[in-house]
C-alpha atoms as a PDB file:
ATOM      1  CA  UNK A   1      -3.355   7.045  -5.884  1.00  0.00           C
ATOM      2  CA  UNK A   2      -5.686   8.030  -3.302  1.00  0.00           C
ATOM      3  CA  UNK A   3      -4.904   9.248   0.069  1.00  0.00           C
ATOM      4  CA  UNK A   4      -4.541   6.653   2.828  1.00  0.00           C
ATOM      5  CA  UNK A   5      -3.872   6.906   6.657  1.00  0.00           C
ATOM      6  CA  UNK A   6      -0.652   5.460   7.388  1.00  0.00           C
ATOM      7  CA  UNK A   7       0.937   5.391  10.986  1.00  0.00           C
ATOM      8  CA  UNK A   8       1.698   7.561  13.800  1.00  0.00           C
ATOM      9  CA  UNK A   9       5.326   7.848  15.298  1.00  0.00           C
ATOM     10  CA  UNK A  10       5.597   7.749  19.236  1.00  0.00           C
ATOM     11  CA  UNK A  11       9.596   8.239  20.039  1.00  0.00           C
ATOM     12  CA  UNK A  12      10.014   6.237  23.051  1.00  0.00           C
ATOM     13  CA  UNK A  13      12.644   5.810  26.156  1.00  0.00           C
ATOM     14  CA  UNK A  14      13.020   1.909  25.159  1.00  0.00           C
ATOM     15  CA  UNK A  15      11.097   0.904  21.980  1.00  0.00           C
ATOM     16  CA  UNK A  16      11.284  -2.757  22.836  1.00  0.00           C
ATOM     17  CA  UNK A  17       9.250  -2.105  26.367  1.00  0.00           C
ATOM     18  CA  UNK A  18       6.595   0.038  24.637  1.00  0.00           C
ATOM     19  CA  UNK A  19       5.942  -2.353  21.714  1.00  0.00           C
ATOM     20  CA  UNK A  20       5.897  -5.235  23.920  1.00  0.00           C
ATOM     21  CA  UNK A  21       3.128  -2.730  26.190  1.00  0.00           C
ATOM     22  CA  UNK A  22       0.915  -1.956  23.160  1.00  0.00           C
ATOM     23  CA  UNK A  23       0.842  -5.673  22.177  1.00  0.00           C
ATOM     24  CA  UNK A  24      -0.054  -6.728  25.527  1.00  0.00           C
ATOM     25  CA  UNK A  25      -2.663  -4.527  26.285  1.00  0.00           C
ATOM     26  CA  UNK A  26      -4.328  -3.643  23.152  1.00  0.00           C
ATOM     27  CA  UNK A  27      -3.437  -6.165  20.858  1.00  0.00           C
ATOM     28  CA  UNK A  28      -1.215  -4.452  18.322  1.00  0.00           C
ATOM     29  CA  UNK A  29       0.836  -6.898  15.959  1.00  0.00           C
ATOM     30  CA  UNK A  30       4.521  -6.310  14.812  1.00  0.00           C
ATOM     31  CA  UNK A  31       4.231  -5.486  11.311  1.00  0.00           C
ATOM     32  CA  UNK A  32       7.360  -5.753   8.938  1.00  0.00           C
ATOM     33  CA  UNK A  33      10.745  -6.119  10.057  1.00  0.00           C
ATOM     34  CA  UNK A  34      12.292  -4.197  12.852  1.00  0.00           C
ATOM     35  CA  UNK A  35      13.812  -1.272  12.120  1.00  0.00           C
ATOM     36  CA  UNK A  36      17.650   0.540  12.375  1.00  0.00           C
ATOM     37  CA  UNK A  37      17.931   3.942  10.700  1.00  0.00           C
ATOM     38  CA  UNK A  38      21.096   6.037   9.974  1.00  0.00           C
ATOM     39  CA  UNK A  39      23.395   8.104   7.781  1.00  0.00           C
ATOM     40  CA  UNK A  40      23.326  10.554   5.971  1.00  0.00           C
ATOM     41  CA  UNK A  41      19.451  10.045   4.390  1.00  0.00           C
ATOM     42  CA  UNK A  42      18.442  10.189   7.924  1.00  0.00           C
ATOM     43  CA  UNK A  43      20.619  12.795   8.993  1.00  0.00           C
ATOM     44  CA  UNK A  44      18.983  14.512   6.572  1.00  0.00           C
ATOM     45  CA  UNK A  45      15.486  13.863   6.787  1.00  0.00           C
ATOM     46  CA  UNK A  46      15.280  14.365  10.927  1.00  0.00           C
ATOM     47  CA  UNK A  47      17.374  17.233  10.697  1.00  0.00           C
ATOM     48  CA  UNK A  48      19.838  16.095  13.723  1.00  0.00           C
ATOM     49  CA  UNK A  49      23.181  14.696  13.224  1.00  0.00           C
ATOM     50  CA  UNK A  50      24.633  11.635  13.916  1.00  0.00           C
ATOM     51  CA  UNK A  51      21.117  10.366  14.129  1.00  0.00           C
ATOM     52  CA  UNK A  52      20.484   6.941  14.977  1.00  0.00           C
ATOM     53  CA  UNK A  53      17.121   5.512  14.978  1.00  0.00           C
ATOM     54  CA  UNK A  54      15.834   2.044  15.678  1.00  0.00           C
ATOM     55  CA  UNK A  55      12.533   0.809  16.501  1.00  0.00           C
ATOM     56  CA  UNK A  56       9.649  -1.148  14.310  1.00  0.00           C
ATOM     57  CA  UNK A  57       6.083  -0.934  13.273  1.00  0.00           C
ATOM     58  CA  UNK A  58       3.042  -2.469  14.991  1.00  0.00           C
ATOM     59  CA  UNK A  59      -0.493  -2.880  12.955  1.00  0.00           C
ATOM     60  CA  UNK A  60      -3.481  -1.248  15.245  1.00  0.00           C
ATOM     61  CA  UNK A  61      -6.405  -3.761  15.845  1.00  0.00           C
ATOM     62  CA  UNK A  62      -9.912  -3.316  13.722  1.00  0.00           C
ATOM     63  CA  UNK A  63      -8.526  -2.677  10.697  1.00  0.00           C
ATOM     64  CA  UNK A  64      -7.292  -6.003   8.663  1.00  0.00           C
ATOM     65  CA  UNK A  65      -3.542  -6.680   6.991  1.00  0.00           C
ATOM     66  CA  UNK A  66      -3.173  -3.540   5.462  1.00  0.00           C
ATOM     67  CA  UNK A  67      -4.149  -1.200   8.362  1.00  0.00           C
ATOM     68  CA  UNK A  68      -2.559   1.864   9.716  1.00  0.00           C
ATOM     69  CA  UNK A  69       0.644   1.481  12.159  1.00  0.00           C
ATOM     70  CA  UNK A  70       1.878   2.684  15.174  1.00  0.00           C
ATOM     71  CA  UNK A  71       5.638   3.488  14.515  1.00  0.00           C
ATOM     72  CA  UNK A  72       7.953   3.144  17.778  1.00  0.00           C
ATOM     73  CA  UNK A  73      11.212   4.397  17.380  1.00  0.00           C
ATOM     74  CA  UNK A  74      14.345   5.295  19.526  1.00  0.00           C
ATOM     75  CA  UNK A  75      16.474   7.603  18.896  1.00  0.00           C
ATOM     76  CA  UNK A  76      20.466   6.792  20.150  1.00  0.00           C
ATOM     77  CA  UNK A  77      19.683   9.940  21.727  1.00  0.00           C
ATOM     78  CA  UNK A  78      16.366  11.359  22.887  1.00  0.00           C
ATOM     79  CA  UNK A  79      15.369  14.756  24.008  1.00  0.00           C
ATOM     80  CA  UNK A  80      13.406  15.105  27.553  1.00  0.00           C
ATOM     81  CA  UNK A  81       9.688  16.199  27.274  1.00  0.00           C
ATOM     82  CA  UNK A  82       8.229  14.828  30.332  1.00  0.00           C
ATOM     83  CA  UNK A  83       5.497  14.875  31.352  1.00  0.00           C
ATOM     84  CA  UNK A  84       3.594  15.485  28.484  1.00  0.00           C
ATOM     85  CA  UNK A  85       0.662  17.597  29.359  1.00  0.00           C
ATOM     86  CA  UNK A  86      -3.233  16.828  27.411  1.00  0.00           C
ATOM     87  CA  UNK A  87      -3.475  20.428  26.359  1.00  0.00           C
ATOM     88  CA  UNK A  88      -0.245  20.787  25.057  1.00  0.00           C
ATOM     89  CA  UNK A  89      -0.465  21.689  21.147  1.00  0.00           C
ATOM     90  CA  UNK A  90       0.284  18.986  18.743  1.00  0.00           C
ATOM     91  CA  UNK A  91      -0.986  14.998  19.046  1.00  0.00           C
ATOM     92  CA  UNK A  92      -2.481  14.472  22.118  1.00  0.00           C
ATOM     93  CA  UNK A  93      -3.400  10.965  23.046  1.00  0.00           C
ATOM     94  CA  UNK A  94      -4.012   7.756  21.422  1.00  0.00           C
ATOM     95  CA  UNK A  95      -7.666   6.328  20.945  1.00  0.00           C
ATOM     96  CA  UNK A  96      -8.978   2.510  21.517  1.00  0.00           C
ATOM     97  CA  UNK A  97     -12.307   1.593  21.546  1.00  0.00           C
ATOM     98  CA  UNK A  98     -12.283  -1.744  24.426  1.00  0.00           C
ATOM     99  CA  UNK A  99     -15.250  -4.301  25.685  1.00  0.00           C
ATOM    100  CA  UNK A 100     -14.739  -3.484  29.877  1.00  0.00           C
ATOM    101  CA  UNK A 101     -13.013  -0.123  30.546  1.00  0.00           C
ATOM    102  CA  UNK A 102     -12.022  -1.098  34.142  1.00  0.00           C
ATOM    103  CA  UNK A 103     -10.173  -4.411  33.057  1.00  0.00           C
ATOM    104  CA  UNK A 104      -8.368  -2.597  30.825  1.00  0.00           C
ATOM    105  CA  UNK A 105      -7.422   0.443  33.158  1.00  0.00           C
ATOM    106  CA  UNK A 106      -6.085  -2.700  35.804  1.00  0.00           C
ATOM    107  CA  UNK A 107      -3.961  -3.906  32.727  1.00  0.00           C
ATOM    108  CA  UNK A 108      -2.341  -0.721  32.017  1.00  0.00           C
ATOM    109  CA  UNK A 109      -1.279  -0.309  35.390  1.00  0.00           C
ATOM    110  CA  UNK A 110      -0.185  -3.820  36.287  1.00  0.00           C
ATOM    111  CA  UNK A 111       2.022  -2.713  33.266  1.00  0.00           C
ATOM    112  CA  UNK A 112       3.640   0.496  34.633  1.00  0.00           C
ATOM    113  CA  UNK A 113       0.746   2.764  33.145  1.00  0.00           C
ATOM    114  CA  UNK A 114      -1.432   4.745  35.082  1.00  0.00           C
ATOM    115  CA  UNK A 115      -4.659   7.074  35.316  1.00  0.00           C
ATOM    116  CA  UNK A 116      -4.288  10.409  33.963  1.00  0.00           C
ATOM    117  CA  UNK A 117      -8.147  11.457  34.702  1.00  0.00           C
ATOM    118  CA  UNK A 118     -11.297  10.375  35.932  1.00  0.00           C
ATOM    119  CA  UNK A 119     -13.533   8.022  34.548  1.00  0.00           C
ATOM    120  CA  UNK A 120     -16.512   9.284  33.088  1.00  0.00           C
ATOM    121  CA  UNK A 121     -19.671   8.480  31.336  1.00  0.00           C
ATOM    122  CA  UNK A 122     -21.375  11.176  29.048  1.00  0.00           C
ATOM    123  CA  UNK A 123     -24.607  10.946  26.535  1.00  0.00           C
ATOM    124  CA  UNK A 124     -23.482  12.546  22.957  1.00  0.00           C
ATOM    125  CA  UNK A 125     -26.316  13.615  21.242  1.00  0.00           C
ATOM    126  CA  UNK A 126     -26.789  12.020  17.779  1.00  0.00           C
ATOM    127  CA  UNK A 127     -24.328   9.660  18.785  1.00  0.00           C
ATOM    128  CA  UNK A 128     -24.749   7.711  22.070  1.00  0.00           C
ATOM    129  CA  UNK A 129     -23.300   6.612  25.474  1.00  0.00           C
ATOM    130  CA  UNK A 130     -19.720   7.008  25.470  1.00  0.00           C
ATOM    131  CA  UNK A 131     -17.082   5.960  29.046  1.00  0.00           C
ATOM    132  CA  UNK A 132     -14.429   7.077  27.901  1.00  0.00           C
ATOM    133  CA  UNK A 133     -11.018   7.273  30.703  1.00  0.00           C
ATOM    134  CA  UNK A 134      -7.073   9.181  29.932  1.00  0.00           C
ATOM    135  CA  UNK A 135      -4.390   7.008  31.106  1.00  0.00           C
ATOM    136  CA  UNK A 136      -0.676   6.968  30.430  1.00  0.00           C
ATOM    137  CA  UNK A 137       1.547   4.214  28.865  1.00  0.00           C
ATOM    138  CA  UNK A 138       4.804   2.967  31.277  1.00  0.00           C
ATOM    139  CA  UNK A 139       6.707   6.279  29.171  1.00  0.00           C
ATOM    140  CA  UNK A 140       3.955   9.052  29.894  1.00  0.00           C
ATOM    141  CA  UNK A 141       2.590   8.836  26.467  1.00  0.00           C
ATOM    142  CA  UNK A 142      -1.690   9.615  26.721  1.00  0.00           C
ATOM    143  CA  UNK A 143      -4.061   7.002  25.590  1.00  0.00           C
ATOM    144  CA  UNK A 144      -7.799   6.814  26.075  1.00  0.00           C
ATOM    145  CA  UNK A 145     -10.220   4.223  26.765  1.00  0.00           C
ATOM    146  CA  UNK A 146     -13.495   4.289  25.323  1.00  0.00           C
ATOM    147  CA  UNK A 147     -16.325   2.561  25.079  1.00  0.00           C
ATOM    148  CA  UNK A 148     -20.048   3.186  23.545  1.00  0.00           C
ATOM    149  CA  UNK A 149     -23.254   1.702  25.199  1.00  0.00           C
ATOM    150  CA  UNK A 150     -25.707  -0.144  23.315  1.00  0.00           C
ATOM    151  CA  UNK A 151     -28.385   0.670  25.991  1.00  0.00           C
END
């Protein structure tokens, strides 16, 4: 079999509240059945014991029924990492491409998100006209908000 993209795993504060914030605002779908991990398997897969780990799947927007996930899982207990700073090394924000960058940004905050830069508009060469804006979700996770100009 060929290699496919999967999902990407944000570990959240309250996996029900984030889910419910990634469906809201950028349409994600619950995909699958929700999920409630533990034992010894996942003992000794995460590497911490006692682990218990519940959370479910949600199907990113764009890409049809058999798309890649977001996987939103809490653990019984989490570690702190707040705040999460852009530069830090490892996965640094989420992506999604939206039709009004501003009604989005309002949504995100109505929702307990909030700006994490400046809103900007740059010319890529080769490429095109790109707004693109950092925000945070309601835990502190990064996503950004792009959006390419046909003009």
């Amino acid at each position: 079999m060929a290699t496919r993209y999967a999902h990407v795993n944000i570990i959240a504060k309250d996996w029900r509240n984030l889910c419910d914030f990634y469906e809201t605002v950028f349409d994600c779908e619950p995909w699958s059945s929700e999920r409630d991990h533990q034992g010894s398997h996942i003992d000794a897969l995460t590497g911490i014991p006692g682990a218990h780990v519940q959370g479910r799947h949600l199907r990113v927007p764009g890409h049809g029924e058999n798309g890649p996930t977001i996987e939103i899982f809490t653990f019984s207990t989490n570690s702190e990492n707040f705040p999460k700073p852009l530069n830090r090394p490892g996965l640094a924000h989420l992506a999604f491409e939206v039709d009004d960058v501003e009604a989005k940004r309002a949504q995100i905050k109505e929702l307990g998100g909030d700006d994490y830069g400046e809103l900007v508009t740059i010319d890529i060469p080769n490429a095109g006209r790109l707004t693109l804006l950092y925000m945070t979700d309601p835990e502190e996770n990064i996503v950004e908000l792009q959006k390419w100009h046909n003009d």
